[in-house]
N, C-alpha and C. Protein backbone atom coordinates (compact mmCIF):
# COMPACT_ATOMS: atom_id res chain seq x y z
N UNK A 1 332.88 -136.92 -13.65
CA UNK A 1 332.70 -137.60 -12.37
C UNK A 1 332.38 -139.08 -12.59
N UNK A 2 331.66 -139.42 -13.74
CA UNK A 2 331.41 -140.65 -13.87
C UNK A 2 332.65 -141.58 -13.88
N UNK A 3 333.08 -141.01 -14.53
CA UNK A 3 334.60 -142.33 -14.92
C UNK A 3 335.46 -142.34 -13.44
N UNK A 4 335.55 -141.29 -12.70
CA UNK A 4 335.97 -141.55 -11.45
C UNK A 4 335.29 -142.65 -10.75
N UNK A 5 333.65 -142.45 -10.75
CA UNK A 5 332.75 -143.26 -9.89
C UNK A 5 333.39 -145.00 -10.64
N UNK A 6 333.76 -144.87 -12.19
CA UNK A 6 333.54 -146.08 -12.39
C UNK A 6 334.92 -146.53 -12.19
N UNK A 7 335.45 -145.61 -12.42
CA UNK A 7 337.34 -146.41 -11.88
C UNK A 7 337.44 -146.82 -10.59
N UNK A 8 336.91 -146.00 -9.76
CA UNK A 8 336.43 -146.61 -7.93
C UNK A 8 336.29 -147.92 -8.06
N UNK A 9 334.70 -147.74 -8.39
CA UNK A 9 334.37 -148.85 -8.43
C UNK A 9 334.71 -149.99 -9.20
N UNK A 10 335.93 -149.85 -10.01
CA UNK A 10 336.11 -151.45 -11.00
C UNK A 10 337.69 -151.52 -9.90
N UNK A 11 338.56 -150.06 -9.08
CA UNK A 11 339.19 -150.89 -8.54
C UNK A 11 339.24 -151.61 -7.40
N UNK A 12 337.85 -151.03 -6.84
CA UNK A 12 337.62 -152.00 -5.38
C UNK A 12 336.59 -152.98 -6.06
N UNK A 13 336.20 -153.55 -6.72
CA UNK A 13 335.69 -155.02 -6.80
C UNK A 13 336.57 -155.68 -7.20
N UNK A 14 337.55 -155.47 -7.83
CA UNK A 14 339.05 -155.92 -8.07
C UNK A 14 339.71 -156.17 -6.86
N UNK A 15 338.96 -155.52 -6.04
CA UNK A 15 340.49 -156.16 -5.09
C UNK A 15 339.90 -156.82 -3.75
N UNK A 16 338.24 -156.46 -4.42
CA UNK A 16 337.41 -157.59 -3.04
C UNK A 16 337.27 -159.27 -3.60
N UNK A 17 338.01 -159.63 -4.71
CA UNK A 17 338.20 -161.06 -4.91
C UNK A 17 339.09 -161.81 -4.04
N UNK A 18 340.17 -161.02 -3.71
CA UNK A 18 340.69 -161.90 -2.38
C UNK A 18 340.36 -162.23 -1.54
N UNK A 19 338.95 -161.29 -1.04
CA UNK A 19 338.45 -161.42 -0.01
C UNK A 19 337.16 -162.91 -0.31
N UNK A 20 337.26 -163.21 -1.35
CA UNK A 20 335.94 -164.53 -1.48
C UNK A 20 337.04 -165.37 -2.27
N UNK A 21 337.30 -165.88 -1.51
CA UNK A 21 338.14 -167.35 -1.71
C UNK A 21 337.41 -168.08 -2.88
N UNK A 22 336.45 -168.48 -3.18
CA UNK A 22 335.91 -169.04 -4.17
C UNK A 22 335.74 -168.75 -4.99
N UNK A 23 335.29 -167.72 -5.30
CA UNK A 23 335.91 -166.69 -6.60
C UNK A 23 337.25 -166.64 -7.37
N UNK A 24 337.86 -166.52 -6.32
CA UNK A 24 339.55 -166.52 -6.32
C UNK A 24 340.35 -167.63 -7.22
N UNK A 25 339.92 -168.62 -6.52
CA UNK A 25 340.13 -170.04 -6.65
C UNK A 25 339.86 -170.22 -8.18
N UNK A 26 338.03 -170.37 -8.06
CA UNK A 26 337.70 -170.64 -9.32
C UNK A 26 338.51 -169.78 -11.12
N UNK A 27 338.85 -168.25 -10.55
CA UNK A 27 339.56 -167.73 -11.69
C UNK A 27 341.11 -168.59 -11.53
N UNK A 28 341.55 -168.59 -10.32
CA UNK A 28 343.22 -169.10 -10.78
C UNK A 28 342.84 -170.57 -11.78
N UNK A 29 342.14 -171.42 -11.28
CA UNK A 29 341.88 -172.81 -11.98
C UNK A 29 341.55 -172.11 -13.56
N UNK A 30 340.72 -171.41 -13.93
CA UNK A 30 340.61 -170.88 -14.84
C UNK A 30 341.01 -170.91 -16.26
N UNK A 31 341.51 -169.68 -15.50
CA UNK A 31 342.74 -168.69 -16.45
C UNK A 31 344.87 -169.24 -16.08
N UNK A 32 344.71 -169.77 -15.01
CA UNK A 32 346.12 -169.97 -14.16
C UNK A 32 346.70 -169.01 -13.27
N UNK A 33 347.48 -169.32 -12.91
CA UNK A 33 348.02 -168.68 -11.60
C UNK A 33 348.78 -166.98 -12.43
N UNK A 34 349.41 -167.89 -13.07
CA UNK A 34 350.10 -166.25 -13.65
C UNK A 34 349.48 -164.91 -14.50
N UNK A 35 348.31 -165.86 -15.51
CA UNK A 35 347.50 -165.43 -16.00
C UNK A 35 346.43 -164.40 -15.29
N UNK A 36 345.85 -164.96 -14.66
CA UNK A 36 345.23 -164.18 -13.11
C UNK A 36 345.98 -163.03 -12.17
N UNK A 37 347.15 -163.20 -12.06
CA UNK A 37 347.73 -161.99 -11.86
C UNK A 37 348.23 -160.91 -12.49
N UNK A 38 348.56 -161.10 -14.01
CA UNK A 38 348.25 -160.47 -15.08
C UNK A 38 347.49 -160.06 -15.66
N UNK A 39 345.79 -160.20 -15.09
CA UNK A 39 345.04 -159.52 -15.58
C UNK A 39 344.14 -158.72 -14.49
N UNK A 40 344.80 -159.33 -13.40
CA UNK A 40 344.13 -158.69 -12.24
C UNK A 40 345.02 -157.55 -12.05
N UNK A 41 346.32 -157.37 -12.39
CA UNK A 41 347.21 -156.30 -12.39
C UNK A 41 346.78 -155.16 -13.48
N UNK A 42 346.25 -155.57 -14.38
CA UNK A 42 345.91 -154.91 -16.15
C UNK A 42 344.78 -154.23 -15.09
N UNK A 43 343.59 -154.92 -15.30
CA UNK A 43 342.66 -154.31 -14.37
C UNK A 43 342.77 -153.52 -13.41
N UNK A 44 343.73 -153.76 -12.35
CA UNK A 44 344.30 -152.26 -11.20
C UNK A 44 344.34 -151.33 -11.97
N UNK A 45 345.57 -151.27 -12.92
CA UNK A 45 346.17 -150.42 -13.71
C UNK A 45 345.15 -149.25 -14.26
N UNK A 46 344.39 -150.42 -15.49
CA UNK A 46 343.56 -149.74 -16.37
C UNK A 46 342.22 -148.69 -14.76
N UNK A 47 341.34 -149.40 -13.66
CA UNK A 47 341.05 -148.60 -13.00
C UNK A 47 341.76 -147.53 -12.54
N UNK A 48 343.06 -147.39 -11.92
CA UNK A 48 343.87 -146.67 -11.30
C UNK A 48 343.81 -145.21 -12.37
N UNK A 49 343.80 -145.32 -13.78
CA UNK A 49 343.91 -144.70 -14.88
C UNK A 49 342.66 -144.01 -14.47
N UNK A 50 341.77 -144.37 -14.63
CA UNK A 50 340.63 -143.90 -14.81
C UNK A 50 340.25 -143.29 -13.49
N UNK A 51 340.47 -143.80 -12.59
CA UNK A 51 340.46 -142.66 -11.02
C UNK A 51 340.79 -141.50 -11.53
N UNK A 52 342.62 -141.52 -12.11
CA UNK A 52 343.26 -140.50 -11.92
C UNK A 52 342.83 -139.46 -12.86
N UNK A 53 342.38 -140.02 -14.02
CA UNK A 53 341.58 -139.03 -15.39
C UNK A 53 339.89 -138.28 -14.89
N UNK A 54 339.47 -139.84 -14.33
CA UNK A 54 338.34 -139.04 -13.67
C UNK A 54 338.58 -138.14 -12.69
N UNK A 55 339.36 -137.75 -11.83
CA UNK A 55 339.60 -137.14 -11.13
C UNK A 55 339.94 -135.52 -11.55
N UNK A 56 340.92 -135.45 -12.13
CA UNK A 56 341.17 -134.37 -12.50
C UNK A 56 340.37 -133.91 -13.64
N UNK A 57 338.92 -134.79 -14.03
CA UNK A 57 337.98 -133.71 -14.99
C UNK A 57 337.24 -133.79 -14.44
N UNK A 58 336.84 -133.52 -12.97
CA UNK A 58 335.80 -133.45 -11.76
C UNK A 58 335.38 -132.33 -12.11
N UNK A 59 334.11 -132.07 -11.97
CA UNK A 59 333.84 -130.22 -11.63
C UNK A 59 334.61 -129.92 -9.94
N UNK A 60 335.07 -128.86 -9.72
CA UNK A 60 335.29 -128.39 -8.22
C UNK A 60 333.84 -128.01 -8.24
N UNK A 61 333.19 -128.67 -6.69
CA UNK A 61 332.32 -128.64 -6.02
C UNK A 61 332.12 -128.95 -4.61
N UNK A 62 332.63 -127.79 -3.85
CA UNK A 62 332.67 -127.91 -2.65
C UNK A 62 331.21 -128.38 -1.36
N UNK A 63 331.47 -129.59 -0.97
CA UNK A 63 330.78 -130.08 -0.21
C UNK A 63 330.75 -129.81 1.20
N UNK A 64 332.26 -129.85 1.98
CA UNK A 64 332.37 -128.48 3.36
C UNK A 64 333.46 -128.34 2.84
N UNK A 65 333.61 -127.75 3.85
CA UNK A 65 335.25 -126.71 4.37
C UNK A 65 335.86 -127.08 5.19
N UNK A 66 336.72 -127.84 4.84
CA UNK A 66 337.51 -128.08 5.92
C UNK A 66 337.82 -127.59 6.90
N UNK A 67 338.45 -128.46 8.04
CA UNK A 67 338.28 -127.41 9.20
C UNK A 67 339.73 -127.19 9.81
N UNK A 68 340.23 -126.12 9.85
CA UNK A 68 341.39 -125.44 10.05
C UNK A 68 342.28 -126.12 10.60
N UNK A 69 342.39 -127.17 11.56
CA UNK A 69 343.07 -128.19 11.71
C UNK A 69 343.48 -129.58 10.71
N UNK A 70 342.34 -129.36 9.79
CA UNK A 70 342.29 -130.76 8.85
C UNK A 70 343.86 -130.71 7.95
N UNK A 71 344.29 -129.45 8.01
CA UNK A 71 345.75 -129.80 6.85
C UNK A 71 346.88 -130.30 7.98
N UNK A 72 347.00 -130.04 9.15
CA UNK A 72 347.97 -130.80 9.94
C UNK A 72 347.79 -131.72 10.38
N UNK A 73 346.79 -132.05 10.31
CA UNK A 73 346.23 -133.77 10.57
C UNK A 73 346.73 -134.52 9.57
N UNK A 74 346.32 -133.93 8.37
CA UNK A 74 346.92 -134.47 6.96
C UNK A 74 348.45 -134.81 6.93
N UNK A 75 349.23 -133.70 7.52
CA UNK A 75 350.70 -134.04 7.63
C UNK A 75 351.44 -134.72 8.54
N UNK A 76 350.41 -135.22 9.30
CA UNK A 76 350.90 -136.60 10.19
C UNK A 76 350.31 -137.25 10.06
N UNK A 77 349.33 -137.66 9.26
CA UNK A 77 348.62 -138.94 9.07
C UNK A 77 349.17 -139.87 8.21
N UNK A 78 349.54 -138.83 6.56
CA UNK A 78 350.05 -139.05 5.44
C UNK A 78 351.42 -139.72 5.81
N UNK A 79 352.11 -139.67 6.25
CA UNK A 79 353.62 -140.08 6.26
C UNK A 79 353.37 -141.69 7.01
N UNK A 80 352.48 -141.29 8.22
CA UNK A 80 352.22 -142.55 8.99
C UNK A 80 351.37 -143.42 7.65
N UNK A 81 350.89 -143.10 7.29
CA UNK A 81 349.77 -144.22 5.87
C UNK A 81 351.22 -144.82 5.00
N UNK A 82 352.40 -143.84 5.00
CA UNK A 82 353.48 -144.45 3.93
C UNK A 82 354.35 -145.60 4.36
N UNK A 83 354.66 -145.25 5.56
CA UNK A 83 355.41 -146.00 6.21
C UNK A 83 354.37 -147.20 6.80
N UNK A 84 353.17 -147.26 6.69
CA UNK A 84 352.46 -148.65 6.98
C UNK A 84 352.78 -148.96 5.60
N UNK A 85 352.64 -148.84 4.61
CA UNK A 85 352.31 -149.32 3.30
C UNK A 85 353.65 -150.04 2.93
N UNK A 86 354.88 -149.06 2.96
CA UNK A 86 356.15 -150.08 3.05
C UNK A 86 356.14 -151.21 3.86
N UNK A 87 355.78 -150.80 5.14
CA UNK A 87 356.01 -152.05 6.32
C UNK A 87 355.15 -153.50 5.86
N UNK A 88 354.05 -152.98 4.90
CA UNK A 88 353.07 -154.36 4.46
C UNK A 88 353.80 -154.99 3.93
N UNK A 89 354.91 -154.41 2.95
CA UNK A 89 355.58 -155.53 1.66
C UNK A 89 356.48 -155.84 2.48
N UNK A 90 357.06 -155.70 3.33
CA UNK A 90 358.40 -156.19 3.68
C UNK A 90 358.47 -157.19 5.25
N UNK A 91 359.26 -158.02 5.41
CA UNK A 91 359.23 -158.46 6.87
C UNK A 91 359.80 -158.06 8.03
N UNK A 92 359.05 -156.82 8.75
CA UNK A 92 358.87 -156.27 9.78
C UNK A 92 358.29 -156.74 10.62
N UNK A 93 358.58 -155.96 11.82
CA UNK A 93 358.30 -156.03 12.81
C UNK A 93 356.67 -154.85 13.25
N UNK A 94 356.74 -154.12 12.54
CA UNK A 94 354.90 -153.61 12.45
C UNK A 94 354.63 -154.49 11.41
N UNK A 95 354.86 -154.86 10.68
CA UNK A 95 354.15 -155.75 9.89
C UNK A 95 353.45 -156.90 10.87
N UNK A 96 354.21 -157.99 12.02
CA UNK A 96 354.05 -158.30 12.46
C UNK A 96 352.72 -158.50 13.72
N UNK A 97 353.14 -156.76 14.18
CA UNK A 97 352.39 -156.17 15.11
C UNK A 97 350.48 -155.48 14.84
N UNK A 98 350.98 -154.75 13.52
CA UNK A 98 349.73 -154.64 13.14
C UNK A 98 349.23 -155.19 12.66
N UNK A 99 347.82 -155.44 12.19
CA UNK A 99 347.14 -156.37 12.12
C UNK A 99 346.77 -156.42 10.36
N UNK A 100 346.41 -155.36 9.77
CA UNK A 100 346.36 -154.80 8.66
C UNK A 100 346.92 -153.89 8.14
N UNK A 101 348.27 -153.71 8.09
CA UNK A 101 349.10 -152.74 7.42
C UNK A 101 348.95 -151.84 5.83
N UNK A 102 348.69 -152.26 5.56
CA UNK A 102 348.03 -151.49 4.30
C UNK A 102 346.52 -150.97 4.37
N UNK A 103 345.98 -151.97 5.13
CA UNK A 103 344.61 -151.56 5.05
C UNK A 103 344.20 -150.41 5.82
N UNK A 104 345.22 -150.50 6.82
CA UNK A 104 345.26 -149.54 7.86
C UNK A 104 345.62 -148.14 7.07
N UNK A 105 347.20 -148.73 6.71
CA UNK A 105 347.45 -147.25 5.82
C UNK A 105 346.85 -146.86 4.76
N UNK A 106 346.36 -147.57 4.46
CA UNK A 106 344.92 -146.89 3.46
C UNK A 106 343.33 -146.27 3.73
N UNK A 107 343.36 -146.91 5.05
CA UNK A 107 342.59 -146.11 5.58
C UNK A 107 342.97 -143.96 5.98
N UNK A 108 343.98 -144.42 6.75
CA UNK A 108 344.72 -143.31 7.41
C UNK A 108 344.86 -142.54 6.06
N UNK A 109 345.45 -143.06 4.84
CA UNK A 109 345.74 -142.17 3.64
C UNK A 109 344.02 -141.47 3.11
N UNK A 110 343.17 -142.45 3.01
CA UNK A 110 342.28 -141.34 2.91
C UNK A 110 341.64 -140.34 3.83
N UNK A 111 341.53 -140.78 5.12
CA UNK A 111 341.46 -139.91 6.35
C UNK A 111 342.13 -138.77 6.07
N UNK A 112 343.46 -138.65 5.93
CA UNK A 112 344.08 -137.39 5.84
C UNK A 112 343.44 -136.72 4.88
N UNK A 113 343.01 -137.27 3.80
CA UNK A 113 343.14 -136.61 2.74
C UNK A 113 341.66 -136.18 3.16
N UNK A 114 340.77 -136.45 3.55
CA UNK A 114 339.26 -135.84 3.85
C UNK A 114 339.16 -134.87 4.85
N UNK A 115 340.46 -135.12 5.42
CA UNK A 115 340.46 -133.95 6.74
C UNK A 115 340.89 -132.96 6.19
N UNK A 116 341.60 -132.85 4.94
CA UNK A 116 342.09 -130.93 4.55
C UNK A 116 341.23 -130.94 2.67
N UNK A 117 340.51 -131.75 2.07
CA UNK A 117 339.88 -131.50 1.01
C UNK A 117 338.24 -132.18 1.35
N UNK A 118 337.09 -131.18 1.24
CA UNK A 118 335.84 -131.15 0.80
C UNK A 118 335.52 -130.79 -0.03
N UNK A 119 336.15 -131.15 -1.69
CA UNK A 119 335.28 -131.03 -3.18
C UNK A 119 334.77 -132.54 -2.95
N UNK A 120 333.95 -132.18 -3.78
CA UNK A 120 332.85 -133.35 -4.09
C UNK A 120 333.53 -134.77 -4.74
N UNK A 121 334.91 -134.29 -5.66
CA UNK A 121 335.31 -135.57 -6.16
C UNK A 121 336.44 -136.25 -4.91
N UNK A 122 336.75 -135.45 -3.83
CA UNK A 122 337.69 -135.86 -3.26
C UNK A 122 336.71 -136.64 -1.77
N UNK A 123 335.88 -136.59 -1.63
CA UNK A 123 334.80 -136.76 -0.80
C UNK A 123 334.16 -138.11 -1.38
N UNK A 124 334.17 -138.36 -2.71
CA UNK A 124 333.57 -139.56 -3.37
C UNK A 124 335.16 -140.62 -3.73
N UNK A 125 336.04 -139.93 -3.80
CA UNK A 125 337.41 -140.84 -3.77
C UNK A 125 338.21 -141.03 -3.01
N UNK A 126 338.05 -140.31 -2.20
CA UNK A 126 339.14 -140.66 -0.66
C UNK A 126 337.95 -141.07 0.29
N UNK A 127 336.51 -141.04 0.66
CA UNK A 127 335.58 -141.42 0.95
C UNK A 127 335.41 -143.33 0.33
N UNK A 128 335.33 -142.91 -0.28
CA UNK A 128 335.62 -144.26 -1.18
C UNK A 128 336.68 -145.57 -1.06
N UNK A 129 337.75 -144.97 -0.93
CA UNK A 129 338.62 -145.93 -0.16
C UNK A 129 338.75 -145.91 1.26
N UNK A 130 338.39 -145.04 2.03
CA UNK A 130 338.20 -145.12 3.80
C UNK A 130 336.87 -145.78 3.69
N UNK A 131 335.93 -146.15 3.10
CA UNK A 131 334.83 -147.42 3.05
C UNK A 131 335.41 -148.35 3.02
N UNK A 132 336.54 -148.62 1.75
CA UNK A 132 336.72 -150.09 1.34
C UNK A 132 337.72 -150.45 2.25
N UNK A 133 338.62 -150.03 2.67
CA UNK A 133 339.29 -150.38 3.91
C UNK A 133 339.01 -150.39 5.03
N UNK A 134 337.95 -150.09 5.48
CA UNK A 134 337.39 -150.34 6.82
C UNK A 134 336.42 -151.13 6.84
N UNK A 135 335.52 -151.78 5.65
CA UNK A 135 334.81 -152.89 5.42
C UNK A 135 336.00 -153.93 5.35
N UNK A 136 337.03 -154.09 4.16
CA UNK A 136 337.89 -155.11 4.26
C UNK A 136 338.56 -155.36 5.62
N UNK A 137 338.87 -154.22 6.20
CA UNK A 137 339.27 -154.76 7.83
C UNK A 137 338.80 -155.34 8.48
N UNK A 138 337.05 -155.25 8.73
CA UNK A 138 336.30 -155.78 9.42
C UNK A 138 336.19 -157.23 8.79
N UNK A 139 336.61 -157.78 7.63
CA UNK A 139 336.06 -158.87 7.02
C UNK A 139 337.35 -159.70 7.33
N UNK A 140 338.34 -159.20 6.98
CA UNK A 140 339.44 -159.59 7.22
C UNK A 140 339.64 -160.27 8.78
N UNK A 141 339.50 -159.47 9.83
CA UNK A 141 339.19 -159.61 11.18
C UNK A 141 337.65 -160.85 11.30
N UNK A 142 336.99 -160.57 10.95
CA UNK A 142 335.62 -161.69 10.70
C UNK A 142 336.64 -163.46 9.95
N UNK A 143 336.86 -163.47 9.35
CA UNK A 143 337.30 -164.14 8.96
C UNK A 143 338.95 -164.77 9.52
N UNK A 144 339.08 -163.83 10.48
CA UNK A 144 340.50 -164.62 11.47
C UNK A 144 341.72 -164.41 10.54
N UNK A 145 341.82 -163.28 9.97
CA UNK A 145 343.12 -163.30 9.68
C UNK A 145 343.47 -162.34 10.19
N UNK A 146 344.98 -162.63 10.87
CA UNK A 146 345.81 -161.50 11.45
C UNK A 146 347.07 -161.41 10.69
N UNK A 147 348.46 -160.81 11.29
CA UNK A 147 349.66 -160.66 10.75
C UNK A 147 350.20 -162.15 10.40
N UNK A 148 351.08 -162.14 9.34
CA UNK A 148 351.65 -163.83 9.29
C UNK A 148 352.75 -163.69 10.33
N UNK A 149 352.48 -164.87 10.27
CA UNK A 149 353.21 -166.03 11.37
C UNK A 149 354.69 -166.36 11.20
N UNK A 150 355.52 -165.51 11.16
CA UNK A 150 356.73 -165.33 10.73
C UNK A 150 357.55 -165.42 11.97
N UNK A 151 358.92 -165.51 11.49
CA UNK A 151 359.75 -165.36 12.43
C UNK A 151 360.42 -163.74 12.92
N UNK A 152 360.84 -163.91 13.85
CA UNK A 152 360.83 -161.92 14.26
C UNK A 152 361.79 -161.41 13.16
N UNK A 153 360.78 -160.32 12.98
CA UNK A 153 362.10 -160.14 11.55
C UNK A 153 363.65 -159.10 12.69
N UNK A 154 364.02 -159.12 11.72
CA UNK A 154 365.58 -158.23 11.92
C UNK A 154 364.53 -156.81 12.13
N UNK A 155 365.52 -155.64 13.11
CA UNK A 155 364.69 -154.20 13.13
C UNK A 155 365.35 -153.95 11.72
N UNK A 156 366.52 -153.92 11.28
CA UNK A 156 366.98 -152.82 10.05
C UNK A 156 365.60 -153.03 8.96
N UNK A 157 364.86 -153.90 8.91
CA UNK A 157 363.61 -153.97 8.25
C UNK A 157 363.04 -152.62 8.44
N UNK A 158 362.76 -153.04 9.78
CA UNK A 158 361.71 -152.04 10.21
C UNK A 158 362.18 -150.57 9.81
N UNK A 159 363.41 -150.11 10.08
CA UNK A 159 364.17 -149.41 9.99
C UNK A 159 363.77 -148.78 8.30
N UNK A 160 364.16 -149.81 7.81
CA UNK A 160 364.05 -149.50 5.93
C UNK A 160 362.84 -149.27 5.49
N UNK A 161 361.55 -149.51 6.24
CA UNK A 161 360.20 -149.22 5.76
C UNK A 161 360.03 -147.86 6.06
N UNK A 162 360.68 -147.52 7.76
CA UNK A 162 360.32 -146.21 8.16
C UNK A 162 360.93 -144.93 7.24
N UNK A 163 362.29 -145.57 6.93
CA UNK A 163 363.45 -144.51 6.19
C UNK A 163 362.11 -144.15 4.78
N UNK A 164 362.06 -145.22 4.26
CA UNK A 164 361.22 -145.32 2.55
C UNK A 164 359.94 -144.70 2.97
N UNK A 165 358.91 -145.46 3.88
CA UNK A 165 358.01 -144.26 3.61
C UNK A 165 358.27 -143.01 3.91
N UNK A 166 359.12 -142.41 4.71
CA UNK A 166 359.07 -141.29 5.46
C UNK A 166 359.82 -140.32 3.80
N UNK A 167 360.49 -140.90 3.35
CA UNK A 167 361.44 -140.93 1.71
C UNK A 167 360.40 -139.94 0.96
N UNK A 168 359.51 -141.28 1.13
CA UNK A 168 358.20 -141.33 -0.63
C UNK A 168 357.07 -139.92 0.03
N UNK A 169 357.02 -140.11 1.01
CA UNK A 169 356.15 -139.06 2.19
C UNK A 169 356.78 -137.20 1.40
N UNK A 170 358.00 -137.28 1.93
CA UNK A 170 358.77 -135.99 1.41
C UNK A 170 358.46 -135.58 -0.23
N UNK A 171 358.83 -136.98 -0.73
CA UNK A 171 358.64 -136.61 -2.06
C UNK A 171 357.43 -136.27 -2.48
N UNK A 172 356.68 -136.68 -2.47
CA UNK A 172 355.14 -136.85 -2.80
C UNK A 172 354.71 -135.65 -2.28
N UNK A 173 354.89 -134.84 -1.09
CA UNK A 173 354.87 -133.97 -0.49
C UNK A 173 355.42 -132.55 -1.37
N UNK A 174 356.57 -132.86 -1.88
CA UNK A 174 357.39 -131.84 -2.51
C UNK A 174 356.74 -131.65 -4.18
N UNK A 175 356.27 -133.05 -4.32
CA UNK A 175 355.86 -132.96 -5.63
C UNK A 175 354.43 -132.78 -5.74
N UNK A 176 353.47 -132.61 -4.70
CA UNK A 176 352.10 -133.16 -4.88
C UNK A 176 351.75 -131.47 -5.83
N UNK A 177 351.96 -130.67 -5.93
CA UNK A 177 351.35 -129.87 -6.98
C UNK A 177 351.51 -130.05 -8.16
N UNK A 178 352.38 -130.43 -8.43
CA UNK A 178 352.87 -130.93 -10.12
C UNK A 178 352.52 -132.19 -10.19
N UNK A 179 352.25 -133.19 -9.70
CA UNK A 179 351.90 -134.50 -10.11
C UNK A 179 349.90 -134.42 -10.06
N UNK A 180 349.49 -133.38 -8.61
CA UNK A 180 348.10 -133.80 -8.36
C UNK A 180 347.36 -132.34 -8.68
N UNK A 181 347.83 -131.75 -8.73
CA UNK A 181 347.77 -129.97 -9.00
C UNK A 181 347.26 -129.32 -7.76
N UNK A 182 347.47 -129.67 -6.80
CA UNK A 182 347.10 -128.95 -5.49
C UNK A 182 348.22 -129.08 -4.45
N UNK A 183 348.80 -128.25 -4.27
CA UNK A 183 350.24 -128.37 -3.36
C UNK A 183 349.93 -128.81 -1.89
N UNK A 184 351.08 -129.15 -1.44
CA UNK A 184 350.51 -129.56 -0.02
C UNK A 184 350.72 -128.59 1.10
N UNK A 185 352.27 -127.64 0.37
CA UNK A 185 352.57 -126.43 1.68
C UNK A 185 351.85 -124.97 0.55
């Protein structure tokens, strides 16, 4: 459980440097622009690792029980979290509209995932990122940033985020026992 707690936590302070501009700043001057994204990427990485290792040498320790609705919540939440997450990288028209597209769908992605799993490590890691995305929203929002200021994109955008997440949704779906060891149907 530890190395989960600490992969959490090295990848959300990693990614609350965007959020303090001066911080930010001071590493690009640093290290440089490219340099800084190369090690701030190493760093995702190397945390992301360690989530996923900590994770799967969790003890199972059930904290509740989900509640009999929580797995179909999960299967419309999840697809909606994918298709925000495409729509962030690309120039859409929800990109546009919503305000935090990733943050959102990262919220929603751990939501689902707390609504059909109560073990203790999934409660401290999907718990964990429905904190950090709903603090970064609020800061984000505190600080006046909304969608960029773009020109209206084309729909086939929009179109291509919905097709891809709805894509990665299926797959991930089809694969989640063999990749996470807990199936989804």
């Amino acid at each position: 459980m530890s190395l989960l707690v600490a992969g959490l936590v090295l990848f959300i302070a990693i990614h609350l440097i965007p959020s303090a501009p001066r911080l930010r700043v001071a590493l690009v001057e640093r290290l440089g622009a490219k340099p800084y994204r190369g090690v701030f990427s190493a760093v995702a990485l190397l945390s992301l690792a360690a989530i996923v290792w900590g994770f799967s040498r969790s003890p199972i320790e059930e904290v509740y029980a989900p509640p009999t609705w929580g797995h179909q919540v999960s299967m419309i939440l999840a697809p909606i979290a994918l298709v925000l997450f495409a729509a962030a990288n690309m120039p859409t028209r929800i990109r546009a509209m919503v305000r935090h597209p990733m943050l959102l769908g990262l919220l929603l992605w751990a939501l689902a995932h707390l609504a059909s799993n109560g073990e203790v490590h999934s409660v401290v890691l999907f718990g964990g990122f429905a904190l950090f995305a709903l603090v970064q929203i609020v800061s984000a929002v505190a600080r006046g940033k909304g969608p960029p200021k773009e020109p209206v994109p084309r729909i086939a955008m929009d179109i291509a985020a919905v097709i891809g997440g709805l894509i990665v949704a299926g797959l991930l779906a089809g694969l989640h026992g063999t990749l996470f060891g807990k199936p989804v149907m």
